[in-house]
PDB file of N, CA and C in Angstrom:
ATOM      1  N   UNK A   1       0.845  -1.183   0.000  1.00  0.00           N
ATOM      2  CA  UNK A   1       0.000   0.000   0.000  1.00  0.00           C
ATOM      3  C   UNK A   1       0.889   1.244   0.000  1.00  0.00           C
ATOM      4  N   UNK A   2       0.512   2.278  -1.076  1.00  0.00           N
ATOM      5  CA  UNK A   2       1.564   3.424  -0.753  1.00  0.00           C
ATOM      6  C   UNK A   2       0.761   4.380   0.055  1.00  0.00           C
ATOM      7  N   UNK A   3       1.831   5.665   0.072  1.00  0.00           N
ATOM      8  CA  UNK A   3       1.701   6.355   1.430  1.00  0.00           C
ATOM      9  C   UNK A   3       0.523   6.911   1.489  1.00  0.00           C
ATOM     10  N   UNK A   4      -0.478   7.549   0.151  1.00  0.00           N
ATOM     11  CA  UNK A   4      -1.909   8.346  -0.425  1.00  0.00           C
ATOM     12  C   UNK A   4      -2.660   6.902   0.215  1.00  0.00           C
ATOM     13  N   UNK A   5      -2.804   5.598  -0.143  1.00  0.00           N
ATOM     14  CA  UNK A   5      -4.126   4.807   0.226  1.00  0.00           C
ATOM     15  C   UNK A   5      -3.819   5.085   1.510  1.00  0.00           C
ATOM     16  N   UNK A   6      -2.832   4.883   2.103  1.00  0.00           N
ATOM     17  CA  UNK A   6      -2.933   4.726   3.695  1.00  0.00           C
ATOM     18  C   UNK A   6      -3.525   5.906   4.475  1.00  0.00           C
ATOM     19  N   UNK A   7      -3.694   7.277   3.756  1.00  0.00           N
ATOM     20  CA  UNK A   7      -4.313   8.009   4.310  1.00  0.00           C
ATOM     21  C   UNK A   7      -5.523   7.724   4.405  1.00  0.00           C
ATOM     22  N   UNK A   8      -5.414   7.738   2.922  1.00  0.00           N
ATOM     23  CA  UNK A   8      -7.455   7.637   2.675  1.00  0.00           C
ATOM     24  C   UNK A   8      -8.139   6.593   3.773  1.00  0.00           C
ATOM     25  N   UNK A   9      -6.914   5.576   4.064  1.00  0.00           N
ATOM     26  CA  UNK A   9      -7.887   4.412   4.854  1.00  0.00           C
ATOM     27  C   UNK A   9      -8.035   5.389   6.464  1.00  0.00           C
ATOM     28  N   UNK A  10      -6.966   5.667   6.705  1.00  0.00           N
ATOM     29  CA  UNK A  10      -6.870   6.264   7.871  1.00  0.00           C
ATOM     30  C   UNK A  10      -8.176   7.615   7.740  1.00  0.00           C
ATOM     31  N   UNK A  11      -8.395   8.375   7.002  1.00  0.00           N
ATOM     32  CA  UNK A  11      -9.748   9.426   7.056  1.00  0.00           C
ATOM     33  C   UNK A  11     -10.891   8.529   6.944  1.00  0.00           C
ATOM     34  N   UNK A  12     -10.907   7.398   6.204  1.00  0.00           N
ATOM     35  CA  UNK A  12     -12.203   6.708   6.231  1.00  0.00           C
ATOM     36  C   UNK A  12     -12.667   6.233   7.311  1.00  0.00           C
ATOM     37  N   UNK A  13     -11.641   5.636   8.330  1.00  0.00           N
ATOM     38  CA  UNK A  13     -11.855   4.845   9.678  1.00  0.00           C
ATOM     39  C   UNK A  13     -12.350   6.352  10.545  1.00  0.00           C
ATOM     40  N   UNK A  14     -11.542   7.076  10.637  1.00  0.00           N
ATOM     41  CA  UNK A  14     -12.077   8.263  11.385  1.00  0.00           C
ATOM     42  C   UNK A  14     -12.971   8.620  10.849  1.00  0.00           C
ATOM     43  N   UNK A  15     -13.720   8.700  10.013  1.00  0.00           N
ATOM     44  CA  UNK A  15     -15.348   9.240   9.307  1.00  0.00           C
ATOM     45  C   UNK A  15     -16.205   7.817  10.520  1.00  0.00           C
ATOM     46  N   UNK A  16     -15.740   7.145  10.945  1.00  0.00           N
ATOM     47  CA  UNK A  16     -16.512   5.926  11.212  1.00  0.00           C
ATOM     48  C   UNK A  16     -16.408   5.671  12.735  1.00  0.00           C
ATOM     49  N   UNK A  17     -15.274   6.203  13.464  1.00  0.00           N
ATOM     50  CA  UNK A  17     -14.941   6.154  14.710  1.00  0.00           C
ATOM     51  C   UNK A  17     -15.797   6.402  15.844  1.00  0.00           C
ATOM     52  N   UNK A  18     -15.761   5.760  17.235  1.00  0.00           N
ATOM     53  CA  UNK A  18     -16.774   5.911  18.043  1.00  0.00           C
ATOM     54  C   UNK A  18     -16.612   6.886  18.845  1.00  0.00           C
ATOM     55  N   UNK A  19     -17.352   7.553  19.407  1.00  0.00           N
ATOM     56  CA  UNK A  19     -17.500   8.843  20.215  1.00  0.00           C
ATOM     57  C   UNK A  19     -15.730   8.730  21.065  1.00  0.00           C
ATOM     58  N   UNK A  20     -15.749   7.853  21.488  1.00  0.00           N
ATOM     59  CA  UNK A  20     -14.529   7.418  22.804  1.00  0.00           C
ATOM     60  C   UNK A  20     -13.489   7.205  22.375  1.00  0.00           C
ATOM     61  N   UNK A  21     -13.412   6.760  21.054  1.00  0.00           N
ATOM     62  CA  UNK A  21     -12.398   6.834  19.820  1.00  0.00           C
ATOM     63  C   UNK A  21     -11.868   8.113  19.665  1.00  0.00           C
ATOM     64  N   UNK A  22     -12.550   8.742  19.257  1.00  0.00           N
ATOM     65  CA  UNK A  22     -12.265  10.233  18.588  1.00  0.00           C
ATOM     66  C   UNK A  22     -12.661  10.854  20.001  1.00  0.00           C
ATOM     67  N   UNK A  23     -12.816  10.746  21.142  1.00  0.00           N
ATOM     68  CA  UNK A  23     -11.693  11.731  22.723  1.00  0.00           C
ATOM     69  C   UNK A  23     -10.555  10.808  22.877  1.00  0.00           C
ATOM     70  N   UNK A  24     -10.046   9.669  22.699  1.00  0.00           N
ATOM     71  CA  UNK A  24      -8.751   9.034  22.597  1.00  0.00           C
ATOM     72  C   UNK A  24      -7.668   9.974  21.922  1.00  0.00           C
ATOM     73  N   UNK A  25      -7.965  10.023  20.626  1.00  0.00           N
ATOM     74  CA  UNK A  25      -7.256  10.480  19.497  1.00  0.00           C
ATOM     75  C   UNK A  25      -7.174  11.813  20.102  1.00  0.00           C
ATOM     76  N   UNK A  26      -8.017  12.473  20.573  1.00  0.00           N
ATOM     77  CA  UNK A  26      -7.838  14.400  20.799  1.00  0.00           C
ATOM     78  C   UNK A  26      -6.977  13.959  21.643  1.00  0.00           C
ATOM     79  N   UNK A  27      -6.988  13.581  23.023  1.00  0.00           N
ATOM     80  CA  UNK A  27      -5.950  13.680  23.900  1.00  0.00           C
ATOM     81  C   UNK A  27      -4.703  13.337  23.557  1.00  0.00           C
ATOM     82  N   UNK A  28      -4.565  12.474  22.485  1.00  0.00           N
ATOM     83  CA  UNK A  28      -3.298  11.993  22.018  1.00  0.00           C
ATOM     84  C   UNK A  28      -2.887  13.164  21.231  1.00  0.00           C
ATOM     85  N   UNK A  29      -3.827  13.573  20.562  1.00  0.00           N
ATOM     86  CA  UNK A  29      -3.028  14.814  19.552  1.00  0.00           C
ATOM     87  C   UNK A  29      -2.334  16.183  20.573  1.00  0.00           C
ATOM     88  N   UNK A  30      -3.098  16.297  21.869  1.00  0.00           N
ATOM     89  CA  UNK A  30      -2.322  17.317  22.641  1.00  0.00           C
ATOM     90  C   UNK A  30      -0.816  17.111  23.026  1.00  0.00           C
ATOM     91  N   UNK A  31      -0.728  16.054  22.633  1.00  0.00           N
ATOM     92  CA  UNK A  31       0.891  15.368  23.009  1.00  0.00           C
ATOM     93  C   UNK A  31       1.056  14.790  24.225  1.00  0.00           C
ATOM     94  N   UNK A  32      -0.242  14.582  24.871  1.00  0.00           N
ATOM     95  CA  UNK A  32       0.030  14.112  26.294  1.00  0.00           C
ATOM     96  C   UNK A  32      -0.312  12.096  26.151  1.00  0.00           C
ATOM     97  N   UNK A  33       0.504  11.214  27.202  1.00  0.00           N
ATOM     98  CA  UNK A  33       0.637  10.079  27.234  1.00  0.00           C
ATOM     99  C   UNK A  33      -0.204   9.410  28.323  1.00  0.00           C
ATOM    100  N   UNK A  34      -1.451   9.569  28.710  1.00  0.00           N
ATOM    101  CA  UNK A  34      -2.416   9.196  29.292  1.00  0.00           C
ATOM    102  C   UNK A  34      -2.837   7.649  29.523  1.00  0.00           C
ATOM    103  N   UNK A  35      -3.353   7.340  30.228  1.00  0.00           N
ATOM    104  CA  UNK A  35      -3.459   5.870  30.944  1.00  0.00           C
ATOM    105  C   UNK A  35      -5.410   5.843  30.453  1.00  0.00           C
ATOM    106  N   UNK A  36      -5.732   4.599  30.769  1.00  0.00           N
ATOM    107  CA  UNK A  36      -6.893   4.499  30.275  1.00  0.00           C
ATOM    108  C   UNK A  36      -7.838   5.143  31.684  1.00  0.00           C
ATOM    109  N   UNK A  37      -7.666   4.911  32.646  1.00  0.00           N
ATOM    110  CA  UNK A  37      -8.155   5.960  33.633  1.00  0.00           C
ATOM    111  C   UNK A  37      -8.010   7.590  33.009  1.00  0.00           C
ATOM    112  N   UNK A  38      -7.976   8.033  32.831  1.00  0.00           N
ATOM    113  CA  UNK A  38      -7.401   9.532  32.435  1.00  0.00           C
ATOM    114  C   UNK A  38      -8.112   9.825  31.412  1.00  0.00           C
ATOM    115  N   UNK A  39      -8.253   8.991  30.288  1.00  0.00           N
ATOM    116  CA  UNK A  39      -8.827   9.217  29.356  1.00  0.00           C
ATOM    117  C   UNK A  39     -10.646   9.089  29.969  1.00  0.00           C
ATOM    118  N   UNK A  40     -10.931   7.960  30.735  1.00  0.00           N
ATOM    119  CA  UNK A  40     -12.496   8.111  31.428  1.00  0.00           C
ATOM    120  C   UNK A  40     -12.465   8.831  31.951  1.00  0.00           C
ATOM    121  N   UNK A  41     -11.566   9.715  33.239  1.00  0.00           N
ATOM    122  CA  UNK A  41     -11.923  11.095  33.604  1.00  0.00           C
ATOM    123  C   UNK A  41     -12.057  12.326  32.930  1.00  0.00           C
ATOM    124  N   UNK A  42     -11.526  12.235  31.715  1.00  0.00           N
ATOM    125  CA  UNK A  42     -11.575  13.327  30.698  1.00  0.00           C
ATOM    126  C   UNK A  42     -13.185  13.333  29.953  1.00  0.00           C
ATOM    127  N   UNK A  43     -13.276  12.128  29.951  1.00  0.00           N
ATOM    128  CA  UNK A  43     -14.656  12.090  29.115  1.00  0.00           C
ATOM    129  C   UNK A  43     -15.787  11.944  30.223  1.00  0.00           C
ATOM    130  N   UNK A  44     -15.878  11.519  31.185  1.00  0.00           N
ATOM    131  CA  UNK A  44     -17.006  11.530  32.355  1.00  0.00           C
ATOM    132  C   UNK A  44     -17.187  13.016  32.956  1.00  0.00           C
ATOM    133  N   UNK A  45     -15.475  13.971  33.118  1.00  0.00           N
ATOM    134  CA  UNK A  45     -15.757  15.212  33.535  1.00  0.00           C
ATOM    135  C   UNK A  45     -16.918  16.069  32.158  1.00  0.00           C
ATOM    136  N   UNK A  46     -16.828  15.275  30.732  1.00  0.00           N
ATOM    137  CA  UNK A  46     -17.047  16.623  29.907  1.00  0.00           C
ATOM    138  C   UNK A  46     -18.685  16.132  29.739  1.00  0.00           C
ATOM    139  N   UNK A  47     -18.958  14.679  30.238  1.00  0.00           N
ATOM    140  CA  UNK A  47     -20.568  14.734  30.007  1.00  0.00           C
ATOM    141  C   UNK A  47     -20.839  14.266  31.316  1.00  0.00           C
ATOM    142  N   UNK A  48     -20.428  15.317  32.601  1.00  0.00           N
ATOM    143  CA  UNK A  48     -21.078  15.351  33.684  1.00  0.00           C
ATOM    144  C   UNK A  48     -22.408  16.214  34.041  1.00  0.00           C
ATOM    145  N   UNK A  49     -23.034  15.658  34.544  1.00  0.00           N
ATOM    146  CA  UNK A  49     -24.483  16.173  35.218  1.00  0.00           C
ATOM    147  C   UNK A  49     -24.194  16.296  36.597  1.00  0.00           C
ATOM    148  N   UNK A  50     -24.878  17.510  37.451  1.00  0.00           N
ATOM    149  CA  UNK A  50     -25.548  17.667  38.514  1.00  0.00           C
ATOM    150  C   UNK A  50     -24.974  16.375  39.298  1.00  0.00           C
ATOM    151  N   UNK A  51     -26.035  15.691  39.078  1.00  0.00           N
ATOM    152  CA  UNK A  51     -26.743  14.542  39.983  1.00  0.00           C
ATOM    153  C   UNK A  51     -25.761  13.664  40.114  1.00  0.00           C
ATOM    154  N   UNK A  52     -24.657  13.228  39.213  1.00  0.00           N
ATOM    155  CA  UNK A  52     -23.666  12.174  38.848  1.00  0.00           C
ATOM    156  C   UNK A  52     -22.603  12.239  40.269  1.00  0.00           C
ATOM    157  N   UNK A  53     -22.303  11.572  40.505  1.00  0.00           N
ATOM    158  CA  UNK A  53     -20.864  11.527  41.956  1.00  0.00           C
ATOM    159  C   UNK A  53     -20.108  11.813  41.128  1.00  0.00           C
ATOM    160  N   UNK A  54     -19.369  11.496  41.718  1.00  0.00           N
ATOM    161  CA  UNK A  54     -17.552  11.175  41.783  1.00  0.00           C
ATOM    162  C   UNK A  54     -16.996  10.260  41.357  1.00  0.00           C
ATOM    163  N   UNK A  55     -17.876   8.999  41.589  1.00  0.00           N
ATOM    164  CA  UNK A  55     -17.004   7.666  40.400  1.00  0.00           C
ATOM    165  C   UNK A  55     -17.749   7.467  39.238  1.00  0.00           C
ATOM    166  N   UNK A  56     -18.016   9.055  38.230  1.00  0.00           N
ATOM    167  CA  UNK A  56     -18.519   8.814  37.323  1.00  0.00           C
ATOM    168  C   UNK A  56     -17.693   7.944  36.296  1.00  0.00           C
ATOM    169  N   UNK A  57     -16.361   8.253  36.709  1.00  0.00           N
ATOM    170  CA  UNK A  57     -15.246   7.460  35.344  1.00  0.00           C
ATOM    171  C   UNK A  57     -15.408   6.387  34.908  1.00  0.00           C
ATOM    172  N   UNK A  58     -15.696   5.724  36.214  1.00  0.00           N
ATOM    173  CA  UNK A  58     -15.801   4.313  35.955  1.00  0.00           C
ATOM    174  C   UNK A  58     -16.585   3.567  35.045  1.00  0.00           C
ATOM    175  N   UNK A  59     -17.908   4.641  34.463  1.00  0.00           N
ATOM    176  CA  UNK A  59     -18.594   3.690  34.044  1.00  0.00           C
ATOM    177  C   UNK A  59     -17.957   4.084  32.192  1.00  0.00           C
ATOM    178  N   UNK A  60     -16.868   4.710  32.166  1.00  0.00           N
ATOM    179  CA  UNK A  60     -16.326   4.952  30.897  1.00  0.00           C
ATOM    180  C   UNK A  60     -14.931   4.012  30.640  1.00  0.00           C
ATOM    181  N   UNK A  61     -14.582   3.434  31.987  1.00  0.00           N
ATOM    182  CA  UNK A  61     -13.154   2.927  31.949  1.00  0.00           C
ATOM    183  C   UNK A  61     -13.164   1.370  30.530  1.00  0.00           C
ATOM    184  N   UNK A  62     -14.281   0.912  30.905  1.00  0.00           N
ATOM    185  CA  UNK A  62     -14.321  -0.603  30.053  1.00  0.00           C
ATOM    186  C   UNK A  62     -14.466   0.503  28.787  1.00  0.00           C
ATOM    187  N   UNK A  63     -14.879   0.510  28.179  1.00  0.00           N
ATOM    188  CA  UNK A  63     -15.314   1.579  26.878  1.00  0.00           C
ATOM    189  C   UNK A  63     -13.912   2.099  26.638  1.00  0.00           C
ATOM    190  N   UNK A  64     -13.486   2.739  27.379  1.00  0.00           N
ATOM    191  CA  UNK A  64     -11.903   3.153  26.492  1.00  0.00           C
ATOM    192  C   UNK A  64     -11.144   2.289  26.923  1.00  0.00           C
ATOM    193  N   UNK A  65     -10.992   1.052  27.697  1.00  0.00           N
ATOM    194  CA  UNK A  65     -10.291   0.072  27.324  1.00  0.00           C
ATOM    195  C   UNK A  65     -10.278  -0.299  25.990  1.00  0.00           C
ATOM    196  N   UNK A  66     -11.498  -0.964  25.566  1.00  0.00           N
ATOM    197  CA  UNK A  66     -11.620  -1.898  24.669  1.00  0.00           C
ATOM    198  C   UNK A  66     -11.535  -0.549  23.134  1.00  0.00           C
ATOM    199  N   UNK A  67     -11.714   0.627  22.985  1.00  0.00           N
ATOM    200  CA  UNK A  67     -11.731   1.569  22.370  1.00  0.00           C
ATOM    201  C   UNK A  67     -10.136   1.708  22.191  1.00  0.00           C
ATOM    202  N   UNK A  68      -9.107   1.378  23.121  1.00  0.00           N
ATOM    203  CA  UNK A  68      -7.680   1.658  22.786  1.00  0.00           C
ATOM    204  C   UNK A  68      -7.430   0.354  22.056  1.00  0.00           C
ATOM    205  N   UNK A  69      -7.831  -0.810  22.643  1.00  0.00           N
ATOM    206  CA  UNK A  69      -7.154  -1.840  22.327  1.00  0.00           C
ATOM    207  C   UNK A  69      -7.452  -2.115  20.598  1.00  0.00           C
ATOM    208  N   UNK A  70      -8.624  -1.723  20.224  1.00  0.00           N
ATOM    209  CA  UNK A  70      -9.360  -1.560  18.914  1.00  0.00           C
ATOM    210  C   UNK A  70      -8.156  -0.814  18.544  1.00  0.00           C
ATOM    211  N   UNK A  71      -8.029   0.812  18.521  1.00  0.00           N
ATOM    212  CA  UNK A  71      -7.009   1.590  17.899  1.00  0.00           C
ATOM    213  C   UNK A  71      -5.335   1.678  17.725  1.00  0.00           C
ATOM    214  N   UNK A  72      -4.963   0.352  18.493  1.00  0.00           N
ATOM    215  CA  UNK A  72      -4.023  -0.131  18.729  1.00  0.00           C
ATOM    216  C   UNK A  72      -3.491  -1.386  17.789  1.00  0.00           C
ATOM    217  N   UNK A  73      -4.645  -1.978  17.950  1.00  0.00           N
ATOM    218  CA  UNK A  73      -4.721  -3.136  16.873  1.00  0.00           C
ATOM    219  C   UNK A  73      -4.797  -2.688  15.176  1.00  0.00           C
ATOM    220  N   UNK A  74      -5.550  -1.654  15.361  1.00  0.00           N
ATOM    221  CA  UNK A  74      -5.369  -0.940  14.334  1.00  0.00           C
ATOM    222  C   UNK A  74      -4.252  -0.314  13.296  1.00  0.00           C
ATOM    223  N   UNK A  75      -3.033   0.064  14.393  1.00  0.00           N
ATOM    224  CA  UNK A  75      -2.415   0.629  13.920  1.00  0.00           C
ATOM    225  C   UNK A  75      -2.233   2.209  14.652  1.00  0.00           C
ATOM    226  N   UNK A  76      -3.559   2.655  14.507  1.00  0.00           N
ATOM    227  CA  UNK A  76      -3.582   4.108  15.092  1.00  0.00           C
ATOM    228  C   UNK A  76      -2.650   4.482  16.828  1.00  0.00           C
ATOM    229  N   UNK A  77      -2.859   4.118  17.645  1.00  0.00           N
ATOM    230  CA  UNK A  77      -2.256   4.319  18.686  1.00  0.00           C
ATOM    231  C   UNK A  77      -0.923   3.143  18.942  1.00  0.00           C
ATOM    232  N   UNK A  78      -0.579   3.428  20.193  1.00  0.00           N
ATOM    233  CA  UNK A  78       0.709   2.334  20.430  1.00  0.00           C
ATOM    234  C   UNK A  78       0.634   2.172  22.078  1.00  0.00           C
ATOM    235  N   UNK A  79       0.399   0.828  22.620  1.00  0.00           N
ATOM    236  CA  UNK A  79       0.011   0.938  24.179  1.00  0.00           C
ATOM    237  C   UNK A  79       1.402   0.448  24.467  1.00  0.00           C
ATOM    238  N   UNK A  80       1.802   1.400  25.487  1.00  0.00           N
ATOM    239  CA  UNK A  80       3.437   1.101  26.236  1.00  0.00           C
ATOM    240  C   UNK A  80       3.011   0.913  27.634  1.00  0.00           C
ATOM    241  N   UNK A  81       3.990  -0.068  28.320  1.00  0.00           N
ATOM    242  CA  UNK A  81       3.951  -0.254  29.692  1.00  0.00           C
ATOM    243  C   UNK A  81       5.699  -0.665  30.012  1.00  0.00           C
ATOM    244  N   UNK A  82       5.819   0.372  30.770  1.00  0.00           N
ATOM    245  CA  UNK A  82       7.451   0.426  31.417  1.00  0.00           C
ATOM    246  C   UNK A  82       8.306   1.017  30.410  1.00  0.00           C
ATOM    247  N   UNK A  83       7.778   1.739  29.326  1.00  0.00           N
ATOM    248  CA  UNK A  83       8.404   2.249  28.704  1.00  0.00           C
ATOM    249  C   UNK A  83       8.852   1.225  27.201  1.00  0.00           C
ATOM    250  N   UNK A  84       7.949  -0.051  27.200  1.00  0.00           N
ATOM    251  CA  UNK A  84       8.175  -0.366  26.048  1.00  0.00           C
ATOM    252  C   UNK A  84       6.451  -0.705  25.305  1.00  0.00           C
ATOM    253  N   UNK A  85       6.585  -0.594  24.058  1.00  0.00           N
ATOM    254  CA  UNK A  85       5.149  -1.234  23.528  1.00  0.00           C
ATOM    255  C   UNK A  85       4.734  -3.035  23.918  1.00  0.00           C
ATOM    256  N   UNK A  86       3.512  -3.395  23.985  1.00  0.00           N
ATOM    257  CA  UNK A  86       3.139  -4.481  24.386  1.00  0.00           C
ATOM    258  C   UNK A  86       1.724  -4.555  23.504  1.00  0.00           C
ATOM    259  N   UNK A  87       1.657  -5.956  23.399  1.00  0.00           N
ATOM    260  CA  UNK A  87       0.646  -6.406  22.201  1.00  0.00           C
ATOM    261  C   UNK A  87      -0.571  -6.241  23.108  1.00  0.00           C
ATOM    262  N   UNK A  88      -1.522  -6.089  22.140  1.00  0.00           N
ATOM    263  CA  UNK A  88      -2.614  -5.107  22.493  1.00  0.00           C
ATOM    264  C   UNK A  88      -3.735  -6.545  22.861  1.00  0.00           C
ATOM    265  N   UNK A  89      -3.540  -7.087  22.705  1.00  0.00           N
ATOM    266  CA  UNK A  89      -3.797  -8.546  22.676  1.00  0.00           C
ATOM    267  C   UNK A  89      -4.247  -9.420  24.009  1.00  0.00           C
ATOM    268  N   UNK A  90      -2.551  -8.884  24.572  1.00  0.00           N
ATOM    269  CA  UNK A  90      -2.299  -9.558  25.669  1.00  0.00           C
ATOM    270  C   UNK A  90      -1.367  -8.607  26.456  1.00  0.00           C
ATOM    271  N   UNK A  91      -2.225  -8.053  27.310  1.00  0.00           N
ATOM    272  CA  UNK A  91      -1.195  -7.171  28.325  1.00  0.00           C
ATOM    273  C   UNK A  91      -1.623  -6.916  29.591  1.00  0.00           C
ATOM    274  N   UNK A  92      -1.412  -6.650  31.086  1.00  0.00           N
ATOM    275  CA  UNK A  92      -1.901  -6.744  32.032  1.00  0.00           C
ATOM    276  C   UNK A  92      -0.925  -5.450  32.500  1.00  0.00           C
ATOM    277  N   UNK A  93      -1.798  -4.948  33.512  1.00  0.00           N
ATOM    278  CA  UNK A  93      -0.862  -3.429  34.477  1.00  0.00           C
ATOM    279  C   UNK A  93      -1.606  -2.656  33.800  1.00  0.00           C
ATOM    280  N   UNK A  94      -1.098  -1.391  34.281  1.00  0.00           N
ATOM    281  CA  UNK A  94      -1.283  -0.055  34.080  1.00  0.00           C
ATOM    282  C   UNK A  94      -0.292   0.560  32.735  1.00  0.00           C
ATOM    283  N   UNK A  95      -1.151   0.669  31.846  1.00  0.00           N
ATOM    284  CA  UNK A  95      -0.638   1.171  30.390  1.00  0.00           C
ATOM    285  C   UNK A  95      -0.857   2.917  29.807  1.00  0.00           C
ATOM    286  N   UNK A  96       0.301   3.267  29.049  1.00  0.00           N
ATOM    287  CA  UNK A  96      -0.279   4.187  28.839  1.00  0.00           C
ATOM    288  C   UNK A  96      -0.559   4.405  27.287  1.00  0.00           C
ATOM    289  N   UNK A  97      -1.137   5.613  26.993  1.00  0.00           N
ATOM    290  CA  UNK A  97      -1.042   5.492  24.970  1.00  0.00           C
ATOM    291  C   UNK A  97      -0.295   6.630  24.521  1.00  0.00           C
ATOM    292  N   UNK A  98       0.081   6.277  23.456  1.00  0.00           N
ATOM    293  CA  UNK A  98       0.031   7.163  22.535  1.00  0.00           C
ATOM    294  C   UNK A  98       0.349   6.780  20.795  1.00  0.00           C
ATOM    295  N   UNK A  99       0.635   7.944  20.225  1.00  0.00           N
ATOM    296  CA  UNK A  99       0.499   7.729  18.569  1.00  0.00           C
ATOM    297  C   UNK A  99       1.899   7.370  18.544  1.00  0.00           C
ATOM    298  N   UNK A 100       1.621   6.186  17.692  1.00  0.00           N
ATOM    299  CA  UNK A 100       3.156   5.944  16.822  1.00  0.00           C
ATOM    300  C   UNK A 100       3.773   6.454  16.549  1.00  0.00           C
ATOM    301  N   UNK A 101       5.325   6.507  16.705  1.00  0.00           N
ATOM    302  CA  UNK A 101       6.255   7.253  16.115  1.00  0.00           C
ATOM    303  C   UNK A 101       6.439   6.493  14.478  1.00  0.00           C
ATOM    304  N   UNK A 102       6.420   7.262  13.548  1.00  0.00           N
ATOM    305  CA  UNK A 102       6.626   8.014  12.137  1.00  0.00           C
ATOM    306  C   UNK A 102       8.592   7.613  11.534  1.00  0.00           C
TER     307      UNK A 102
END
């Protein structure tokens, strides 16, 4: 595949991406290396209500799990733990993301 399809595939998947997908990707584009906790507090603080507690995150944490591990598998992101990448597959601990280095 040359370097033009690989875009196009890459704008097509993002025309298609899930809400939790595309707040993954923003936080990654700020340049920051965030854990999958971080990313549910980012998104539970921005569709908080009133009424909601404090462990709203939680009910976002499975959702951007399985939302990284998708974009990972993909290609799009890269999940590191201890400072090296680990298959998206099979990994246990506390991980963090970000975009592939180029």
């Amino acid at each position: 595949m040359n370097d033009q399809s690989k875009e196009n595939k890459m704008a097509n998947e993002a025309n298609y991406d899930d809400p939790i997908a595309i707040a993954i990707l923003d936080i990654l584009s700020g340049g920051k290396a965030p854990t999958f906790k971080d990313v549910a507090y980012a998104i539970a603080n921005e569709r908080r209500k009133p009424k909601d507690g404090p462990n709203l995150w939680r009910r976002y944490l499975n959702a951007v799990k399985q939302q990284a591990i998708h974009l990972a598998k993909s290609g799009r992101i890269t999940l590191i733990r201890k400072g090296q990448p680990v298959d998206p597959k099979n990994f246990k601990g506390i991980v963090t993301m970000q975009l592939p280095l180029k």
